[in-house]
N, C-alpha and C. Protein backbone atom coordinates (compact mmCIF):
# COMPACT_ATOMS: atom_id res chain seq x y z
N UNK A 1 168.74 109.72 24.04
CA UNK A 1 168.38 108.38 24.47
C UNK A 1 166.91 108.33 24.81
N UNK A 2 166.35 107.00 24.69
CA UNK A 2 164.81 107.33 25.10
C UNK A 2 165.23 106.42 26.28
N UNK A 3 163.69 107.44 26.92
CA UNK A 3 164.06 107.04 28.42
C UNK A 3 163.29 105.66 28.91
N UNK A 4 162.29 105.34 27.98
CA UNK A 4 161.76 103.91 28.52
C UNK A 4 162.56 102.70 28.48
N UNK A 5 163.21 102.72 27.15
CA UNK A 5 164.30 101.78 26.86
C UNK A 5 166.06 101.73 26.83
N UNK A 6 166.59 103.25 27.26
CA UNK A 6 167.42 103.44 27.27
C UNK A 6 168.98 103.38 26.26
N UNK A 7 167.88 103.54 25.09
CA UNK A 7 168.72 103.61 23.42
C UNK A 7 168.46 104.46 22.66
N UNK A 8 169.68 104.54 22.40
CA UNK A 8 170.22 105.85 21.50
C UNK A 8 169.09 106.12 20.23
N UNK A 9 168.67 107.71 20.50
CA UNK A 9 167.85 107.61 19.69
C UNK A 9 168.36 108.30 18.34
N UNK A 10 169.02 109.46 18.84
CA UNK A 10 169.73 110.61 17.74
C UNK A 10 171.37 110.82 18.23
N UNK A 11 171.86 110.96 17.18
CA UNK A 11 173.58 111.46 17.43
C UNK A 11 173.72 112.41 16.62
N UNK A 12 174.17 113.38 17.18
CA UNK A 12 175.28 114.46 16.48
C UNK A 12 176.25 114.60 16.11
N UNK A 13 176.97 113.81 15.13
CA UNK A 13 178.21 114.19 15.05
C UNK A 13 178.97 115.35 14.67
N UNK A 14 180.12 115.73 14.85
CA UNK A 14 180.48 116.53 14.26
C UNK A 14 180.20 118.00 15.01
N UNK A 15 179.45 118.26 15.70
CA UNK A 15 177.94 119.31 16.67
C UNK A 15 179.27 120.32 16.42
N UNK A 16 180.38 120.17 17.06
CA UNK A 16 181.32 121.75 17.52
C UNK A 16 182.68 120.91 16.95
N UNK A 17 183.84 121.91 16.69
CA UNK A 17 185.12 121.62 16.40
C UNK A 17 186.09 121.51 17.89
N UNK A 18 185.24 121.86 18.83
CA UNK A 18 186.03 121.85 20.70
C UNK A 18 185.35 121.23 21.64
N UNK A 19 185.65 120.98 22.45
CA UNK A 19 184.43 120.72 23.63
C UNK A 19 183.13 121.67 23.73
N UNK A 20 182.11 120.54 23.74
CA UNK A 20 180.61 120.97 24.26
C UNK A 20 180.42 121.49 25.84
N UNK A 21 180.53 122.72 25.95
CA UNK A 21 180.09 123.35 27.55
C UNK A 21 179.41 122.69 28.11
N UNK A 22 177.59 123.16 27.19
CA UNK A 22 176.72 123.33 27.72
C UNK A 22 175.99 122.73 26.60
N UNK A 23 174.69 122.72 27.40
CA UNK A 23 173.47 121.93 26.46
C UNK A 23 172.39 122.18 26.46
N UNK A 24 170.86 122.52 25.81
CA UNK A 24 169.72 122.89 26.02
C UNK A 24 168.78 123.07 25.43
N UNK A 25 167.56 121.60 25.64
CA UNK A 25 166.47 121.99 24.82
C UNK A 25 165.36 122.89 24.65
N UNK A 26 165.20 122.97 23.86
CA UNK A 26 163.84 124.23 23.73
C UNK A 26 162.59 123.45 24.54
N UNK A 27 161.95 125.09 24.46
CA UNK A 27 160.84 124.85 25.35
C UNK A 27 160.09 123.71 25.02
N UNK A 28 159.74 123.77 23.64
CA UNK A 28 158.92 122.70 23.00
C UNK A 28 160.03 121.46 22.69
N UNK A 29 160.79 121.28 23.10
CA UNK A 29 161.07 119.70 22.57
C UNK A 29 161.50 119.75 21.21
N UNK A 30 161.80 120.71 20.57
CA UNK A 30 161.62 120.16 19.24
C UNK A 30 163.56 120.58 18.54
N UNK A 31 164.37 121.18 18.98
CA UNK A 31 165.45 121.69 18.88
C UNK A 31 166.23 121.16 20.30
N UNK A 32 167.54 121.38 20.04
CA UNK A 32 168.66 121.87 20.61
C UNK A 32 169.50 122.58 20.97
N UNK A 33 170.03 123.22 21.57
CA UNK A 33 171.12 124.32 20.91
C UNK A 33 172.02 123.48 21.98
N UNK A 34 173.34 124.44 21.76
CA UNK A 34 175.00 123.40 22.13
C UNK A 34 175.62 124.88 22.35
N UNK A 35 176.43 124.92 23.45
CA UNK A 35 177.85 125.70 23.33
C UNK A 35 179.20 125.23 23.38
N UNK A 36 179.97 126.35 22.79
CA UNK A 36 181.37 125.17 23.23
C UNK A 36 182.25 126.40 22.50
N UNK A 37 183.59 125.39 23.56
CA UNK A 37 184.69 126.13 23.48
C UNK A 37 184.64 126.70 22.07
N UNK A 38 184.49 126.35 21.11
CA UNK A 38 184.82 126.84 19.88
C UNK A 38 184.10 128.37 19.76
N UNK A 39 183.98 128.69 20.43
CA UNK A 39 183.55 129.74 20.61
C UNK A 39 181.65 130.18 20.02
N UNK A 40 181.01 129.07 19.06
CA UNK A 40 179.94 129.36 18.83
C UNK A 40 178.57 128.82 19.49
N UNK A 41 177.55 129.15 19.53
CA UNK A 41 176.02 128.56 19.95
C UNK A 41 175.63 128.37 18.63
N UNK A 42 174.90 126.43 18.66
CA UNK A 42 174.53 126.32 17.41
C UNK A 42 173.18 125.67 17.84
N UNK A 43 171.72 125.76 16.71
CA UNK A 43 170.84 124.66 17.51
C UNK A 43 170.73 123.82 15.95
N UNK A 44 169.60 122.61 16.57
CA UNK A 44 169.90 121.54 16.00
C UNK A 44 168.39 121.23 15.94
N UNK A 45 167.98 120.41 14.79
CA UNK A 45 166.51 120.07 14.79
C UNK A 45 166.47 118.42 15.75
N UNK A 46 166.07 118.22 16.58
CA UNK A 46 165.75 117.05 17.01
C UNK A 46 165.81 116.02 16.33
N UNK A 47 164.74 116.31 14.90
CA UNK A 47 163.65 115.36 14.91
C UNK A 47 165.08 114.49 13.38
N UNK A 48 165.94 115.52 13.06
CA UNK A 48 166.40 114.98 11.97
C UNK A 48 168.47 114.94 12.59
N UNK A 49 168.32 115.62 13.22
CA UNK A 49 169.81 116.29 13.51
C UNK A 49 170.34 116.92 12.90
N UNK A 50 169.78 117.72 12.00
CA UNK A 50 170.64 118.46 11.41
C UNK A 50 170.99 120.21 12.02
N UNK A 51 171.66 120.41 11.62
CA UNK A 51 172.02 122.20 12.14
C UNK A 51 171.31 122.98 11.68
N UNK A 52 171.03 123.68 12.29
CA UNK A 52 169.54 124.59 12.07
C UNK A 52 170.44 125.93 11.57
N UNK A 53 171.30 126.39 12.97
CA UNK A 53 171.81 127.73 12.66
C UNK A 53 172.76 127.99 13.63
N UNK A 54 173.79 128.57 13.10
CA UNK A 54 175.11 128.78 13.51
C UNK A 54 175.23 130.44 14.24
N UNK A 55 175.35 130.48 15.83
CA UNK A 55 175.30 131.83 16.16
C UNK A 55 176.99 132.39 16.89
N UNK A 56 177.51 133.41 15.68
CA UNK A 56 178.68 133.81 16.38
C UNK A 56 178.86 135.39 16.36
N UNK A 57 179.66 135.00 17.76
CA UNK A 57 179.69 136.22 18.49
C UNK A 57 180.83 136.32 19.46
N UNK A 58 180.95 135.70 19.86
CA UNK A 58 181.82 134.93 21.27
C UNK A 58 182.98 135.27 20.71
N UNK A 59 184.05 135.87 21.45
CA UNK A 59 185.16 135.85 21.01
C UNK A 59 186.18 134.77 21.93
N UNK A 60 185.69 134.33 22.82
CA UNK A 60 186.09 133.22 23.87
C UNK A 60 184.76 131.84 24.15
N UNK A 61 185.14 131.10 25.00
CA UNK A 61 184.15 129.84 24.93
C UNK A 61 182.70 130.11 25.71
N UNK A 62 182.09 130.04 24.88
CA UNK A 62 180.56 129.78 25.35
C UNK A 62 180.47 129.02 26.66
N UNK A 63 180.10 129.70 27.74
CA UNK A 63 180.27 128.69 28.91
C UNK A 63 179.05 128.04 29.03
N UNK A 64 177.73 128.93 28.98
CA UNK A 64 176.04 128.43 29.20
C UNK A 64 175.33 128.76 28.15
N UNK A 65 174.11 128.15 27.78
CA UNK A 65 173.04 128.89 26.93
C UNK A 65 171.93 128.53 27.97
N UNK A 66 171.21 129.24 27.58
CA UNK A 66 169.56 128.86 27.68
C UNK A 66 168.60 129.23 26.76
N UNK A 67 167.66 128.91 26.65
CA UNK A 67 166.35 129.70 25.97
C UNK A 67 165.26 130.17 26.99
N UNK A 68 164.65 131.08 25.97
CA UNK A 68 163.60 131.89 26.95
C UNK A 68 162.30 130.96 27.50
N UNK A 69 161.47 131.45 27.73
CA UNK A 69 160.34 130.02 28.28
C UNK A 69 159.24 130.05 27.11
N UNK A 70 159.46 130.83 25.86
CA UNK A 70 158.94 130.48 24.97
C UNK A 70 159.34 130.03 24.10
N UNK A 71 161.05 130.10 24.02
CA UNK A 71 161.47 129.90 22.88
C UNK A 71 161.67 130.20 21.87
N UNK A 72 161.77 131.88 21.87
CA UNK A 72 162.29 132.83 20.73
C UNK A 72 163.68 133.38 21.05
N UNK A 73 163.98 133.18 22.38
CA UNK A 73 165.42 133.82 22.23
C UNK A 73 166.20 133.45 23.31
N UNK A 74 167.54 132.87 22.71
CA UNK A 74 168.67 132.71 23.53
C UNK A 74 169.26 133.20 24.17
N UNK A 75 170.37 133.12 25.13
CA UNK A 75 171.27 134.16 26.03
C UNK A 75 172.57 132.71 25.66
N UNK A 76 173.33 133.47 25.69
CA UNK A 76 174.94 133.04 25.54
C UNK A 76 175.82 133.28 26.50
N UNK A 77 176.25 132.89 27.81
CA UNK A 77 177.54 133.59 28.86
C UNK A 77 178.90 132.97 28.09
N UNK A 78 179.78 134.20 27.97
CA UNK A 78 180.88 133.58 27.15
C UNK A 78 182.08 134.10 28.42
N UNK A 79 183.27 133.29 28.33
CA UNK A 79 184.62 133.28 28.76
C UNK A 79 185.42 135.09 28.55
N UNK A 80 184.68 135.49 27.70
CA UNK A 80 185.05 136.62 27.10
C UNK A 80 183.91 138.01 28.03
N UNK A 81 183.66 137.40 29.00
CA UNK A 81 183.39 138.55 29.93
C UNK A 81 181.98 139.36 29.46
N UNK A 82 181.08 138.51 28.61
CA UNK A 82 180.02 138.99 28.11
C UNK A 82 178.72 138.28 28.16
N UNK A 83 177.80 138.27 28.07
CA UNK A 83 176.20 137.93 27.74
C UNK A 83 175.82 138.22 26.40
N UNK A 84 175.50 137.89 25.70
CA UNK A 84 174.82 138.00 24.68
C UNK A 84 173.46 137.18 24.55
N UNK A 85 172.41 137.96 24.37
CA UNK A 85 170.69 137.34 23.58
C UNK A 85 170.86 137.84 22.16
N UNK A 86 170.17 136.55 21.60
CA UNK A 86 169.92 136.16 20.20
C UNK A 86 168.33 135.91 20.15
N UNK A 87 168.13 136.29 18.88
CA UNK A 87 166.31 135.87 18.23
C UNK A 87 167.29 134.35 17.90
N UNK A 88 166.10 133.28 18.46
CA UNK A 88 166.38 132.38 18.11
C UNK A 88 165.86 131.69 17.15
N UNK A 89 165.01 132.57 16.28
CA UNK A 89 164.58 132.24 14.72
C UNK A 89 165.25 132.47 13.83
N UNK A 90 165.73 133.80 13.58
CA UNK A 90 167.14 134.49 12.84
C UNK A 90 168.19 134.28 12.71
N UNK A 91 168.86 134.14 14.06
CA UNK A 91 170.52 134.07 14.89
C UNK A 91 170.36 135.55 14.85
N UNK A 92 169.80 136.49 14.61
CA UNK A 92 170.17 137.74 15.01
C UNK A 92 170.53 138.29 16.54
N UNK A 93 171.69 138.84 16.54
CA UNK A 93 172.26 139.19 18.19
C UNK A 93 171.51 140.07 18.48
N UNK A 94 170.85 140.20 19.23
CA UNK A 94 170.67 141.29 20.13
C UNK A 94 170.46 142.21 20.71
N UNK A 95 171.56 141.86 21.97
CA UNK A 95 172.35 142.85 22.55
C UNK A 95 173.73 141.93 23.04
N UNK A 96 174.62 142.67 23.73
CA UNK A 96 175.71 142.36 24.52
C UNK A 96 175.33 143.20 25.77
N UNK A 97 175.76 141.95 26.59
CA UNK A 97 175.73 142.69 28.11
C UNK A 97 176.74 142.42 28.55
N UNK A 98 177.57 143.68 28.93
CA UNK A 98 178.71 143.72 29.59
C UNK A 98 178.87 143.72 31.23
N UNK A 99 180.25 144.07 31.25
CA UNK A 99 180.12 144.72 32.72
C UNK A 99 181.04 143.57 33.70
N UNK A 100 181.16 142.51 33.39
CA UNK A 100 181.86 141.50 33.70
C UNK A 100 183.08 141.86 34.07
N UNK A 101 184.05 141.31 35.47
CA UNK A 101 185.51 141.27 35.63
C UNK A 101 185.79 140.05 35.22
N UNK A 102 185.09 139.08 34.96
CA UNK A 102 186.05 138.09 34.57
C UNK A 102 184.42 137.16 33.39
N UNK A 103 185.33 135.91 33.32
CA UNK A 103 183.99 134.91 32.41
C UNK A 103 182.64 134.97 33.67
N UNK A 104 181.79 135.09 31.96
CA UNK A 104 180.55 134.69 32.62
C UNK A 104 180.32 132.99 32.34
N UNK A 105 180.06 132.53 33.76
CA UNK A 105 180.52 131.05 33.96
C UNK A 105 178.92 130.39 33.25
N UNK A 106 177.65 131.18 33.86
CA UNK A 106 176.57 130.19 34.07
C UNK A 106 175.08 131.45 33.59
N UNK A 107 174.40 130.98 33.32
CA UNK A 107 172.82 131.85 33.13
C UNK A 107 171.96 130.81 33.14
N UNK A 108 170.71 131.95 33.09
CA UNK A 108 169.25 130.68 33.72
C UNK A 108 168.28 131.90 33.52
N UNK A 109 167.47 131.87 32.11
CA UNK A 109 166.46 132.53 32.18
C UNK A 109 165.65 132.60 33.23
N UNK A 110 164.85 133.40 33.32
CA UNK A 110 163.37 133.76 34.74
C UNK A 110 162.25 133.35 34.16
N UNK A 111 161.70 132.29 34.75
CA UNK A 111 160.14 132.23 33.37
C UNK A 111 159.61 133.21 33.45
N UNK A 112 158.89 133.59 32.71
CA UNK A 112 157.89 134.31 32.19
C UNK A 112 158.16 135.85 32.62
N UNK A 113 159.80 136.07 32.01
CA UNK A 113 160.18 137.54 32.53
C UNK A 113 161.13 137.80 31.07
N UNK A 114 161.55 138.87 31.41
CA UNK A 114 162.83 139.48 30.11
C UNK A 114 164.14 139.34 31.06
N UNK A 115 164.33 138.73 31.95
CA UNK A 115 165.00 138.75 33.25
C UNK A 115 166.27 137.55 33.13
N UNK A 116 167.51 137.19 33.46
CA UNK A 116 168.33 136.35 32.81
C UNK A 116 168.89 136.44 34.85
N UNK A 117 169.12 135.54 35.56
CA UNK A 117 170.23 135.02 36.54
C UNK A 117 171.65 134.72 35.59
N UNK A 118 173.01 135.53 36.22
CA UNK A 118 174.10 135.34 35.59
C UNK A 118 175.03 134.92 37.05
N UNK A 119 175.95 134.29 36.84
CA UNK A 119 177.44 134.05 37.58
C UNK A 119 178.23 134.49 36.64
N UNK A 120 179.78 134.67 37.55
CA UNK A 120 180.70 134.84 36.60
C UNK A 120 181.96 134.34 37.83
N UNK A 121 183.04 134.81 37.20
CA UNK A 121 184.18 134.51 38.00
C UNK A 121 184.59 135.92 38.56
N UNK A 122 183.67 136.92 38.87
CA UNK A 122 184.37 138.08 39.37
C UNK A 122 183.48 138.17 40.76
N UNK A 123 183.09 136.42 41.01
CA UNK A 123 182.29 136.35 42.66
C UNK A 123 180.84 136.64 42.23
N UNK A 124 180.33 137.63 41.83
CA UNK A 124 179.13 137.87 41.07
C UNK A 124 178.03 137.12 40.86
N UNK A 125 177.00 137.49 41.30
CA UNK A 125 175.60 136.84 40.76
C UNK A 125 174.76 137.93 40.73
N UNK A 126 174.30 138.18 39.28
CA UNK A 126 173.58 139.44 38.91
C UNK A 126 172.48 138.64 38.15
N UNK A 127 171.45 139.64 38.28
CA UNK A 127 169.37 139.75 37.83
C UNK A 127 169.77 140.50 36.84
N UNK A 128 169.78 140.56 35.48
CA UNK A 128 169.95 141.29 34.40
C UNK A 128 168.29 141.09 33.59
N UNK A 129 168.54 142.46 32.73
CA UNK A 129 167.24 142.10 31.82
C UNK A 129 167.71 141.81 30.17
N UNK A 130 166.83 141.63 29.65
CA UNK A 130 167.40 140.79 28.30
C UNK A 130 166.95 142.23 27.16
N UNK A 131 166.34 142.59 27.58
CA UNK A 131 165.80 143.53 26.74
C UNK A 131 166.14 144.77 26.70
N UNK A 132 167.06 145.19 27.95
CA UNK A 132 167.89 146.52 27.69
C UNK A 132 169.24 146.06 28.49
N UNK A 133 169.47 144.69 29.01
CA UNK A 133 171.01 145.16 29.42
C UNK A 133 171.17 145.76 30.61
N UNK A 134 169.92 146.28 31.13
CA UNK A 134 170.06 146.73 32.65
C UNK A 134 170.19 145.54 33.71
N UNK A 135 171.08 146.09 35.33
CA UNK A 135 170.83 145.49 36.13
C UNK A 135 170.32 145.97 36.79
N UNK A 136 169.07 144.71 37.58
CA UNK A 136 168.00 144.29 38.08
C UNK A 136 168.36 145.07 39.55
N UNK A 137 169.48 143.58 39.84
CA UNK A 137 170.25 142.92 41.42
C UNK A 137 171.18 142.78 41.31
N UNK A 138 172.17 142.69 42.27
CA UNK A 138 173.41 141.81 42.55
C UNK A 138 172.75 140.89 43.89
N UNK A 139 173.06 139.80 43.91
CA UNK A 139 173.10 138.82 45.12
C UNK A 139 174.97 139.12 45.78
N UNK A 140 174.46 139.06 47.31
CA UNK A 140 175.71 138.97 47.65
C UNK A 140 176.30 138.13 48.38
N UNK A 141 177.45 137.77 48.81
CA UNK A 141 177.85 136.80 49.90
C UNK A 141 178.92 135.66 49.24
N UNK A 142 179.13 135.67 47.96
CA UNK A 142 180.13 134.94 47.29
C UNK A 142 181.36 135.64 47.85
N UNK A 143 182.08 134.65 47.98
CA UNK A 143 183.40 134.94 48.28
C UNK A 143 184.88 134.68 47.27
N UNK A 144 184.41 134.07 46.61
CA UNK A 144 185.12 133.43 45.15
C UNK A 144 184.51 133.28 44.20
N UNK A 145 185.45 133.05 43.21
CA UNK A 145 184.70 132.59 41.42
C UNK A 145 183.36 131.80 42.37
N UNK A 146 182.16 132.20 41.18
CA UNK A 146 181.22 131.65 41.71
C UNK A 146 180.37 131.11 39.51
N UNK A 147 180.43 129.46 40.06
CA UNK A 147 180.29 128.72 38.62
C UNK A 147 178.68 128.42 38.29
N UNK A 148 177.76 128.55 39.30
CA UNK A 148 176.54 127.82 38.91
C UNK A 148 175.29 128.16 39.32
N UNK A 149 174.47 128.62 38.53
CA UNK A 149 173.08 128.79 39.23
C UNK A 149 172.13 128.32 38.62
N UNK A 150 171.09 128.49 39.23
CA UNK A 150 169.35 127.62 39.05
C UNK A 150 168.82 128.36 39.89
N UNK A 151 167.17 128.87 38.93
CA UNK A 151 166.25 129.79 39.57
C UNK A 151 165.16 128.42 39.44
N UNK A 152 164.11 129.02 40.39
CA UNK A 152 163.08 128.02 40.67
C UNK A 152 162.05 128.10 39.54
N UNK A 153 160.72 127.39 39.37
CA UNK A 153 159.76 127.51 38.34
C UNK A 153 159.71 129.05 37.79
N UNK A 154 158.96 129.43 39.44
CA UNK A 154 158.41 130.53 39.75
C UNK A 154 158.89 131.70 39.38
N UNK A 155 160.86 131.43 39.37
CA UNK A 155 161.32 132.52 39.70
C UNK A 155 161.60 133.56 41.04
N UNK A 156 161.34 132.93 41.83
CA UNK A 156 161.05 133.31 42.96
C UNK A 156 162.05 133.42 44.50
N UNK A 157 163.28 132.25 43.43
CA UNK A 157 163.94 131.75 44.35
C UNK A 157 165.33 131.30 43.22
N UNK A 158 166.96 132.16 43.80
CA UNK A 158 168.00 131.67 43.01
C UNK A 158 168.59 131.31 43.63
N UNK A 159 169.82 129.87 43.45
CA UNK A 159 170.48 129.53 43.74
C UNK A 159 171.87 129.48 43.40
N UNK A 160 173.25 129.72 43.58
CA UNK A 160 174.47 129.40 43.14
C UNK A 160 175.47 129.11 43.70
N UNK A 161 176.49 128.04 43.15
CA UNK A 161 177.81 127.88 44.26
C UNK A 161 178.79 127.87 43.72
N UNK A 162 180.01 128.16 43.99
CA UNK A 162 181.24 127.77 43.03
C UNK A 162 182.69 127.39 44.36
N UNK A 163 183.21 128.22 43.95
CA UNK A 163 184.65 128.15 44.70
C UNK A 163 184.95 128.09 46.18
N UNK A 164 183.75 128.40 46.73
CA UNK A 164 183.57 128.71 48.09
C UNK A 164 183.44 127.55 48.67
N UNK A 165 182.56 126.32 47.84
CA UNK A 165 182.26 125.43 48.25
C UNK A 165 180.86 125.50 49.25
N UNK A 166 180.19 126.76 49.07
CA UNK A 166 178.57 126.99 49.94
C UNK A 166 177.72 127.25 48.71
N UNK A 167 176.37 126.61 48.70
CA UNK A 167 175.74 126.90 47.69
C UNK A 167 174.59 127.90 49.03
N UNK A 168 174.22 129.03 48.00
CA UNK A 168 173.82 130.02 48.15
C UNK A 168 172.22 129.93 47.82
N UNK A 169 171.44 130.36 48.52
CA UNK A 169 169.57 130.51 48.00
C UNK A 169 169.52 131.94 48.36
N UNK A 170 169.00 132.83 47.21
CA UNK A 170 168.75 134.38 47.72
C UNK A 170 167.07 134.41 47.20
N UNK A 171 166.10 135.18 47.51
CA UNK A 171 164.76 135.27 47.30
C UNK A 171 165.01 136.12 46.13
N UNK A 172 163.68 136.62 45.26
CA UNK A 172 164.13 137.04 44.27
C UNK A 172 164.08 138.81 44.87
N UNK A 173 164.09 139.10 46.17
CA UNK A 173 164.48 140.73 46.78
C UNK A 173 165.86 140.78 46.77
N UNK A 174 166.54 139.41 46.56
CA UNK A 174 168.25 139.45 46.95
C UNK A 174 168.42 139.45 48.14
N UNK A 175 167.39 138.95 49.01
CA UNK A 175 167.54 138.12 50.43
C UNK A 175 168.24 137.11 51.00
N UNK A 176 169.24 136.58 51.17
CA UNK A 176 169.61 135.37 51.49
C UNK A 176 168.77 134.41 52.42
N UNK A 177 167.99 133.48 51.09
CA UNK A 177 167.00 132.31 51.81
C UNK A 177 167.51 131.84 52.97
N UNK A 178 168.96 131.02 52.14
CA UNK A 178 169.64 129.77 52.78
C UNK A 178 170.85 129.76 52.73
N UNK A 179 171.88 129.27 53.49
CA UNK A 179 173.32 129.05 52.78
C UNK A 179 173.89 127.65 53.55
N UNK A 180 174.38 126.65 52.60
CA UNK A 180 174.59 125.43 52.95
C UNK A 180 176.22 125.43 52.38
N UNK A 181 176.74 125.64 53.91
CA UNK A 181 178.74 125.60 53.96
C UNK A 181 178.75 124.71 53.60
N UNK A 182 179.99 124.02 53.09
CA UNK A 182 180.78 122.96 53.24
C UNK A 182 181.15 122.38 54.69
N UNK A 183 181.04 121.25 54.92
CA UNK A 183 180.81 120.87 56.38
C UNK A 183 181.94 120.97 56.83
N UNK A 184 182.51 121.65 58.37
CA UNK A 184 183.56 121.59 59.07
C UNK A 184 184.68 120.42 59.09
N UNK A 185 185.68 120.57 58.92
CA UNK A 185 186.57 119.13 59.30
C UNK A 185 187.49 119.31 60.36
């Protein structure tokens, strides 16, 4: 939609054969990419809509994508207890990052790092790197499936909440900034 006038500018039809997860444009504006139950990450040219390139891997539903802060490579959290980064010129995979007890719910590249923020449903919020699969951090203090996070510009600062109903701020030492309960009744 454009945002001055509030009309439809481009449609996708057709984008996935299941529900759309997740959604996310490239750095530059100029693409899309989509996840979804159907298990694949696909991106899309803006400017025409058409499908650029079809990335599979997932053996369960794509829960998040993102791109990097330049825009060469994707990360995938799938239902299937994995991470996967892709060259996002190629579709070439990778790696797989394991290690998961349950779906990885949510990711959020780090600008200007090889560095990926993950959730999952095994309570979990892990600092992973994209480039070997190592972990960074764990953040702690989830008490349940935990569905959602967001790191700041900087990087400097992550956030996530899920089941608990407290969204969580840890510094990027794995400090706990902040924590905002659900209010008493």
């Amino acid at each position: 939609w454009s945002l001055a006038d509030g009309k439809l500018v481009r449609e996708i039809n057709d984008a996935h054969s299941d529900t759309i997860l997740d959604i996310r444009f490239s750095p530059d504006g100029k693409r899309l990419a989509s996840g979804s139950s159907d298990r694949f990450m696909k991106t899309f040219d803006l400017d025409s809509g058409k499908l650029i390139r079809v990335f599979e891997g997932h053996t369960h539903h794509v829960m998040s994508i993102d791109w990097n802060s330049i825009g060469r490579e994707l990360s995938s959290a799938g239902a299937d207890k994995v991470v996967k980064v892709w060259d996002a010129e190629t579709g070439t995979q990778k790696r797989t990052i394991s290690g998961y007890g349950k779906e990885v719910t949510s990711l959020s590249f780090v600008e200007l790092s090889n560095n990926i923020i993950t959730t999952s449903g095994d309570k979990t919020v892990r600092l992973k790197r994209t480039d070997n699969g190592g972990e960074v951090r764990q953040f702690a203090g989830n008490s349940d499936f935990v569905y959602t996070v967001a790191t700041t510009a900087d990087g400097k600062k992550f956030a996530a909440g899920g089941e608990d109903s407290t969204v969580r701020i840890w510094t990027d030492s794995g400090q706990v900034f902040v924590e905002f309960p659900p209010p008493k009744e």
